[in-house]
Protein backbone atom coordinates (compact mmCIF):
# COMPACT_ATOMS: atom_id res chain seq x y z
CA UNK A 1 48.16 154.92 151.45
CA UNK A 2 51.36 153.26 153.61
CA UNK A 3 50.57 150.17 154.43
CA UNK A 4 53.84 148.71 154.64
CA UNK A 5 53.48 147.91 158.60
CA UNK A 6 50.37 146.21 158.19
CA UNK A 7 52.04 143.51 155.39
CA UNK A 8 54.40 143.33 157.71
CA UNK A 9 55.61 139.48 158.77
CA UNK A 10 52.33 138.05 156.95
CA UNK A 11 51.46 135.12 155.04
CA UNK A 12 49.79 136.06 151.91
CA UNK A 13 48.14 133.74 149.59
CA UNK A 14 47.28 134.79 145.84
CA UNK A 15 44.91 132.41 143.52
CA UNK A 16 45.04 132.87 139.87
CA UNK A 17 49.24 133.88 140.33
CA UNK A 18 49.29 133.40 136.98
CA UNK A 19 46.62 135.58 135.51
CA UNK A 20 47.72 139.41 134.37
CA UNK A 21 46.24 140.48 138.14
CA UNK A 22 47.64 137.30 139.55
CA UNK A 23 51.19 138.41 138.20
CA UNK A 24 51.12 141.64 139.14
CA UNK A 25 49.70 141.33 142.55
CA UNK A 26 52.46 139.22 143.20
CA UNK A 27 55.21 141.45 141.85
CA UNK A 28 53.47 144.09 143.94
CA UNK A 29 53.36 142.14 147.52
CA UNK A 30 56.98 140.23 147.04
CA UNK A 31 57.82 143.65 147.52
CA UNK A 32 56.48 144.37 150.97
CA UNK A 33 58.17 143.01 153.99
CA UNK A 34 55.86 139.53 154.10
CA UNK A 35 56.61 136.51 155.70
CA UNK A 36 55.98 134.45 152.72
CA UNK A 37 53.79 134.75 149.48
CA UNK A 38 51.68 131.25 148.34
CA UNK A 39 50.72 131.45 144.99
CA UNK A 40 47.99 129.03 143.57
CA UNK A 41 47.12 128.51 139.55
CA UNK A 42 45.63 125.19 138.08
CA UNK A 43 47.64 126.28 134.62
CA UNK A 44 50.39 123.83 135.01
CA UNK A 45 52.33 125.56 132.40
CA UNK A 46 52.72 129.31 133.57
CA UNK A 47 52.62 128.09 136.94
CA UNK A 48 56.10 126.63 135.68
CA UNK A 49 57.64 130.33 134.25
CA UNK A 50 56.19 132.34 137.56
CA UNK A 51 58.27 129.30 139.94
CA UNK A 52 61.02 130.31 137.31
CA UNK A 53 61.00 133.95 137.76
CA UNK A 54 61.18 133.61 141.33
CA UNK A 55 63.26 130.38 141.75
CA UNK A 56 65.73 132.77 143.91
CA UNK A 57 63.37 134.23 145.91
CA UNK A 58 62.73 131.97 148.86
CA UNK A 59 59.76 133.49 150.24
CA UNK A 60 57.95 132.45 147.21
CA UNK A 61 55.74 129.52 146.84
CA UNK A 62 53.49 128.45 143.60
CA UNK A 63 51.27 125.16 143.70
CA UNK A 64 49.25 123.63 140.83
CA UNK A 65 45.60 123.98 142.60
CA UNK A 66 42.27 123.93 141.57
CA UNK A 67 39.77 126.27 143.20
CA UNK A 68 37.07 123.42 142.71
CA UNK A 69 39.00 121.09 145.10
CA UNK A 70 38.29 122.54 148.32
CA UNK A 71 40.27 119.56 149.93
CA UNK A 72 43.34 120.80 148.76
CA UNK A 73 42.49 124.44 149.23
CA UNK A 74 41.66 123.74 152.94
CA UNK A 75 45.67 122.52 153.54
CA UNK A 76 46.85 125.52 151.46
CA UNK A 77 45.39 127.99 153.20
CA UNK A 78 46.92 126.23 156.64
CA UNK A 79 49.03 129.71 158.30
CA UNK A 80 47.76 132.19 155.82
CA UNK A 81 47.05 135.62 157.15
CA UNK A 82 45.60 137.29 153.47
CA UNK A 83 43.61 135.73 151.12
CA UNK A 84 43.40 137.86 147.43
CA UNK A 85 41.16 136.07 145.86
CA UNK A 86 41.89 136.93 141.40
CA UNK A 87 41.58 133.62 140.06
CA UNK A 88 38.34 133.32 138.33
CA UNK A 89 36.63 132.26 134.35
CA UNK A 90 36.81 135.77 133.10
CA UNK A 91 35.88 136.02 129.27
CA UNK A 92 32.49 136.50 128.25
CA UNK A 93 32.00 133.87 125.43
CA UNK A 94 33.44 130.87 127.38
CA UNK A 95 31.67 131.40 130.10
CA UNK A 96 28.29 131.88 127.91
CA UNK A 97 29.28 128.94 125.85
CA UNK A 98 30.03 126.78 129.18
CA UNK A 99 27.86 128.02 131.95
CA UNK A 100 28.33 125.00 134.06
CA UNK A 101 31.93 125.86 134.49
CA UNK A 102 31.46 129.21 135.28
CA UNK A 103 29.50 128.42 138.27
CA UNK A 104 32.01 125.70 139.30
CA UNK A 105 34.81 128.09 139.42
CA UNK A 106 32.82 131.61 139.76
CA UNK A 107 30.44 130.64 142.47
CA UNK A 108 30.83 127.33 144.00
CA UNK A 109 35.25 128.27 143.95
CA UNK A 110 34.49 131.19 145.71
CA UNK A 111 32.53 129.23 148.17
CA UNK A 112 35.66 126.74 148.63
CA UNK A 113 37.85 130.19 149.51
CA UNK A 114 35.09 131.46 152.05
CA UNK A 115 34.98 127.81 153.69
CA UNK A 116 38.81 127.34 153.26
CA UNK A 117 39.46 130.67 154.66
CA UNK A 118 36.87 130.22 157.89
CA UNK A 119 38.25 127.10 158.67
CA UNK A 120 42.14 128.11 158.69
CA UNK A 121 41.37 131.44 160.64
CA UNK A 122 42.72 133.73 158.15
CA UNK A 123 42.73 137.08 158.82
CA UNK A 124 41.39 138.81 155.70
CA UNK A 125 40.19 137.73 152.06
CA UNK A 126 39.87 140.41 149.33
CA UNK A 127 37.99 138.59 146.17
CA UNK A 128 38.58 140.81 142.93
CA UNK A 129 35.35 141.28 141.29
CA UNK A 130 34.47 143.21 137.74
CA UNK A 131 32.24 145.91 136.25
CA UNK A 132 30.35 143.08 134.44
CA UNK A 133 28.86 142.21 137.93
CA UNK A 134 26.67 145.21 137.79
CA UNK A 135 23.15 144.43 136.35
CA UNK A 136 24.75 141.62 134.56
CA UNK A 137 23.71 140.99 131.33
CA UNK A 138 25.52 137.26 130.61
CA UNK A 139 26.89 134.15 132.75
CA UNK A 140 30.49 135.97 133.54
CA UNK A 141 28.74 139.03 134.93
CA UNK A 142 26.02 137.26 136.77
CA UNK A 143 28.69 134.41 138.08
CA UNK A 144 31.06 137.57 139.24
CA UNK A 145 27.75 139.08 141.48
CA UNK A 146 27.35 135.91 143.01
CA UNK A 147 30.86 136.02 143.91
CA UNK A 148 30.47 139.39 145.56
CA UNK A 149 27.49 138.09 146.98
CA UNK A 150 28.97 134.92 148.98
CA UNK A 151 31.51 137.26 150.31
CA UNK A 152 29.16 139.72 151.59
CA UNK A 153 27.25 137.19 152.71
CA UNK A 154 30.16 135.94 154.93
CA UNK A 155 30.28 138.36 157.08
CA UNK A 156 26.96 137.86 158.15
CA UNK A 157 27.76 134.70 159.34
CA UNK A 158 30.99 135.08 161.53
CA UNK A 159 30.64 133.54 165.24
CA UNK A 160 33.96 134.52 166.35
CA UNK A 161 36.11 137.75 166.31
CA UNK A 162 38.89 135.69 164.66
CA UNK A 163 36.74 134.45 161.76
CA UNK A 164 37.75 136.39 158.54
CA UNK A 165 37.04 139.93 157.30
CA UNK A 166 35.87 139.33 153.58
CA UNK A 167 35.50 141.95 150.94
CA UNK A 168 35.29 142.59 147.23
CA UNK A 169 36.95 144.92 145.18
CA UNK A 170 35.04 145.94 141.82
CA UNK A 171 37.33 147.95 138.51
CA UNK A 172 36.47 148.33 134.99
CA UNK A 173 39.03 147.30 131.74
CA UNK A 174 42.83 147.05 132.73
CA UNK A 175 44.73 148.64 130.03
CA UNK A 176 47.46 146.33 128.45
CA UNK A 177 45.91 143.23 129.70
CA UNK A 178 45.49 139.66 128.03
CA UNK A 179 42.16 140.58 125.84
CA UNK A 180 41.85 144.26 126.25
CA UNK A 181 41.89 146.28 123.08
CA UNK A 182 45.00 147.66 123.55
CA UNK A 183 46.86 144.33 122.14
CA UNK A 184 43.87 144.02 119.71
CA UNK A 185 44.45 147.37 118.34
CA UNK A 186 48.34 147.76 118.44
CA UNK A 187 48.38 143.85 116.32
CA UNK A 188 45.72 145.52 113.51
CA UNK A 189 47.60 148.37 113.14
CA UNK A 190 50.88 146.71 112.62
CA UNK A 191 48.74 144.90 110.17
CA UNK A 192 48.10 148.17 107.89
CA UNK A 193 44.45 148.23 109.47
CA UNK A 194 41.30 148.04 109.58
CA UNK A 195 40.81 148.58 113.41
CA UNK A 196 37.65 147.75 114.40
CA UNK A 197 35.57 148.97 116.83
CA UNK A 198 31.89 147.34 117.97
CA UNK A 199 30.37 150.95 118.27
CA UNK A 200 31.83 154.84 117.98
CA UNK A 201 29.50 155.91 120.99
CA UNK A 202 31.07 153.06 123.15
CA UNK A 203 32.40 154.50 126.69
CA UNK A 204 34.87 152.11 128.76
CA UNK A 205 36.27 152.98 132.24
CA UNK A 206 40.43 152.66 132.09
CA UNK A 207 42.98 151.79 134.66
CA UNK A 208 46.63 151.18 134.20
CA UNK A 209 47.46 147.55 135.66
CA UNK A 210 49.69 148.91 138.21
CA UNK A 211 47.22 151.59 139.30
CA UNK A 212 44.65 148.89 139.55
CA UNK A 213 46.78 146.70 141.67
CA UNK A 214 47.79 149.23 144.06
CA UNK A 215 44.63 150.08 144.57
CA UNK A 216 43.62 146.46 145.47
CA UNK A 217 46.08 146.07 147.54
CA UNK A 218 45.02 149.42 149.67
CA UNK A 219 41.53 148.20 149.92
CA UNK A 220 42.86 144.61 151.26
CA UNK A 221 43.10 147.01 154.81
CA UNK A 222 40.50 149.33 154.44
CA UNK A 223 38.10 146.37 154.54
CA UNK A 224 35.83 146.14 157.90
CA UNK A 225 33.47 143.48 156.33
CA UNK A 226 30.89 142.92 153.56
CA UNK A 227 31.88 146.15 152.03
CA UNK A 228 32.24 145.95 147.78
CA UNK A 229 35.21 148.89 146.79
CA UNK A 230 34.48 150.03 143.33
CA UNK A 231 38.12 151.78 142.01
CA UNK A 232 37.81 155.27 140.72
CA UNK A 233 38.74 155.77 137.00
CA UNK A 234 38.89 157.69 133.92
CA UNK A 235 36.29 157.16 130.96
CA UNK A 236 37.56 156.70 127.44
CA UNK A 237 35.67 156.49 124.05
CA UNK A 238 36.83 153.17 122.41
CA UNK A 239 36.90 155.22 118.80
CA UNK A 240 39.33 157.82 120.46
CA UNK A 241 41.45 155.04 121.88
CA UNK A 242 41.54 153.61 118.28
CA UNK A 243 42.32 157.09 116.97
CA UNK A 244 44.88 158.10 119.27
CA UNK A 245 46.60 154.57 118.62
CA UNK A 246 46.67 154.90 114.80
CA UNK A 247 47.94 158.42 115.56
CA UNK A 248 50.65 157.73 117.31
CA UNK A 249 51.25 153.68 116.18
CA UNK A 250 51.10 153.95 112.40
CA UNK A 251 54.30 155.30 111.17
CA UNK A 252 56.34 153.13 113.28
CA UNK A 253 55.05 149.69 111.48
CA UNK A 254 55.20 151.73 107.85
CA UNK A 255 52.53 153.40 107.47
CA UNK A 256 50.53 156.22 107.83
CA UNK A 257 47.47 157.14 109.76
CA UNK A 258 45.77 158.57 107.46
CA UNK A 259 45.84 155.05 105.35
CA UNK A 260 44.53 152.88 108.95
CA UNK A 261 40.65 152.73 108.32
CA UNK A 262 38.26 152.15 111.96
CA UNK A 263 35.58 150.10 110.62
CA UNK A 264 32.64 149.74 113.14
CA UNK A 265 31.21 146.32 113.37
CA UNK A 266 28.32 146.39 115.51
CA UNK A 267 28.32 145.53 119.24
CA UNK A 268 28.03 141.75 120.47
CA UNK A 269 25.72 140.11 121.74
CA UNK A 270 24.76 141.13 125.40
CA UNK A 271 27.49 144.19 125.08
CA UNK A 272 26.91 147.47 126.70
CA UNK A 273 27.64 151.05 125.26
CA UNK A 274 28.35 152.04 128.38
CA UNK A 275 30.10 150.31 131.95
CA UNK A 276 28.56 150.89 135.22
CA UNK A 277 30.29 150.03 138.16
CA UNK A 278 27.58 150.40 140.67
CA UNK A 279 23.92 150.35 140.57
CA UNK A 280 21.27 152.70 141.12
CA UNK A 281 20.05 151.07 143.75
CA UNK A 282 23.60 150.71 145.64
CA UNK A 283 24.45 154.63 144.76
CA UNK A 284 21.95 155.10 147.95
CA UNK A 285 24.17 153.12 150.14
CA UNK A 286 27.32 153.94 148.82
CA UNK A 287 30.10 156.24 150.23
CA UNK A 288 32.83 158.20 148.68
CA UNK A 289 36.65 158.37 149.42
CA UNK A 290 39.53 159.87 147.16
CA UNK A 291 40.35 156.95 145.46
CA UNK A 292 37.44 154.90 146.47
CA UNK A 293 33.56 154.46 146.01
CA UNK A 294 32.68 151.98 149.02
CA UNK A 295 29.30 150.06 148.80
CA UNK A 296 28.08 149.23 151.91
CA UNK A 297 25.92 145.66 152.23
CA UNK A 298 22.13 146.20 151.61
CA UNK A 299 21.45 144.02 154.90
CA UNK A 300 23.37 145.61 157.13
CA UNK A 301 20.93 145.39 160.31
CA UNK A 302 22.27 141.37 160.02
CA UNK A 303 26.06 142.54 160.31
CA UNK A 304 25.89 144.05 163.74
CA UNK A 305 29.05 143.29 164.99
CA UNK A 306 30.14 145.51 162.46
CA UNK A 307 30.89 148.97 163.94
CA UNK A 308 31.31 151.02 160.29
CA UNK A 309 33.56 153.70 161.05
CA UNK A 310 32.89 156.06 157.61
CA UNK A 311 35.39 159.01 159.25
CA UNK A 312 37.04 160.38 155.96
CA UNK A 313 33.96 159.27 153.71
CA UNK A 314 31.58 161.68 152.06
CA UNK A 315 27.89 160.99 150.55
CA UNK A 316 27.32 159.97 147.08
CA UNK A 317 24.80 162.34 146.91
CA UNK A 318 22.99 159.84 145.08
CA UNK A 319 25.14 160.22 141.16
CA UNK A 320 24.94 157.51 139.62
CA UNK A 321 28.53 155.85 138.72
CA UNK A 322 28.56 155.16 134.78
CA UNK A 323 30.75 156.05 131.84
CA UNK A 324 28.35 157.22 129.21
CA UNK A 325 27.35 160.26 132.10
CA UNK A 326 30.83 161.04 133.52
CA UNK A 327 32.91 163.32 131.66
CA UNK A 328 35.45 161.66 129.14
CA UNK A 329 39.31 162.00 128.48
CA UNK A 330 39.50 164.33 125.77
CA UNK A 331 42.14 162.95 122.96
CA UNK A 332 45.21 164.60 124.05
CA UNK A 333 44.19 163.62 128.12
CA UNK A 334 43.92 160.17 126.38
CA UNK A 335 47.52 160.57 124.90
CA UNK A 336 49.13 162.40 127.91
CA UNK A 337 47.26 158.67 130.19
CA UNK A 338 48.43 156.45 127.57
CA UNK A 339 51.75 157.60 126.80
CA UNK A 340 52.67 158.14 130.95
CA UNK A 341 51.31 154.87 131.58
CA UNK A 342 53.76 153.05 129.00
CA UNK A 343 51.16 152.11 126.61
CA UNK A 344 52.50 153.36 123.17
């Protein structure tokens, strides 16, 4: 999809800049022809390296902000045109371990960027949502619905026609990522082994971090309100991923596969086998686009200023979206992905 026009001479604000989606978002938009890019992180130190990186670029902006301060938020968001909303608590344990915080930033942050965003007239705010949000089964997951579910909610309550257009965007486990496997694996390899695994029968959906980007990015203007864009992906066993990595990993650090034991150690505690990016329930109100499931809101007899225009979208035909029933990368497919992608 070209949108290159419609970036065109905006101001574009990223939170979480210094996140792995933070990062690349920004490497992604500094290359459209934008006005000027404001990126927001509370981590003082990265926040340092990213002004670094980009010290000669003058269109480029970081600020040490906290999405809990919605003072401060409010004055940052002063002439911004696009919101993309990635910073967020994101692992599983801290946010179980420290609920409160979770809800700070999950829920009542995302409520700052709705507010924030209302009150400064942007034009559009994308809020990058997870798998985990789908019949969640711990505090991240649950937090991350909420999320989805203020933005939706939004919509509902815009006045004017030049109140925001708010959206979410929902993907599954970018590859290469801060705590994906892929590190995890590639560092116990290099270690002569064992890789461990939680379960053999575990399924994961797969994106490359570029691929997941882009596809954010495309979905910032496909966006007509309340909608929730789950990414289409690839399904991987996490023992094949492990395999293929020994396979191809091992003799390069000394050793050889054959010697690189997988050792299953159980799944954790409120893990799935499998990832679902969409409900059963929102299957029914859910359309289909080439690189795009859309989810429609549930309420939408409250969004009728909303004319939906679905030209280009097909019906669901009510299959549900899951990776233990979608058919898998074989281990050669998972190879071919990995190896084109940059991973090995």
């Amino acid at each position: 999809m070209n949108n290159t026009k419609k970036w065109a001479g905006a101001t574009v604000l990223i939170t979480g800049v210094c996140g792995t989606v933070g990062r690349e978002l920004l490497k992604q938009v500094v290359k459209e022809d934008v006005k000027q890019i404001i990126g927001l992180d509370n981590n003082e130190s990265e926040l340092f390296f990213v002004a670094e990186e980009y010290r000669s670029n003058s269109k480029v902006k970081v600020f040490l902000c906290d999405l809990r301060d919605k003072y401060k938020l409010s004055e940052m968001f002063r002439g911004v045109d696009i919101v993309i909303h990635a910073a967020a608590l994101k692992h599983v344990i801290m946010c179980e371990e420290a609920p409160g915080d979770a809800v700070q930033t999950n829920i009542i942050g995302v409520q700052n960027i709705i507010e924030a965003a209302s009150r400064n007239q942007v034009s559009r705010v994308l809020f990058t949502s997870s798998d985990k949000a789908v019949n969640p089964t711990n505090v991240m997951g649950t937090s991350k619905l909420m999320g989805e579910r203020l933005m939706t909610a939004a919509n509902a309550h815009k006045k004017y026609d030049t109140d925001p257009i708010f959206a979410s965007t929902r993907f599954g486990n970018v590859l290469g990522s801060r705590g994906s496997v892929i590190p995890l694996f590639r560092k116990q390899i290099a270690a002569g082994g064992p890789v461990t695994i939680t379960d053999s029968g575990m399924t994961r959906f797969i994106m490359t971090l570029e691929s997941a980007v882009s596809l954010v990015l495309d979905s910032v203007f496909l966006a007509q309100g309340g909608e929730v864009f789950v990414t289409k992906m690839p399904v991987a066993n996490i023992a094949d991923l492990a395999t293929v990595m020994i396979d191809e990993l091992a003799e390069g650090y000394g050793f050889k596969g054959a010697d690189i034991a997988l050792e299953e150690i159980g799944s954790r505690p409120g893990e799935k086998l499998y990832e679902e990016l969409m409900t059963d329930e929102e299957v029914r109100r859910t359309k289909e686009m080439e690189d795009f499931l859309i989810v429609f809101p549930a309420f939408k007899y409250v969004y009728n200023a909303v004319d939906y225009n679905e030209d280009g979208m097909k019906d669901l035909g009510g299959k549900p979206y899951n990776s233990a029933i979608i058919d898998k990368l074989t281990k050669p497919e998972l190879r071919t992905y990995l190896l084109d992608s940059n991973l090995l």
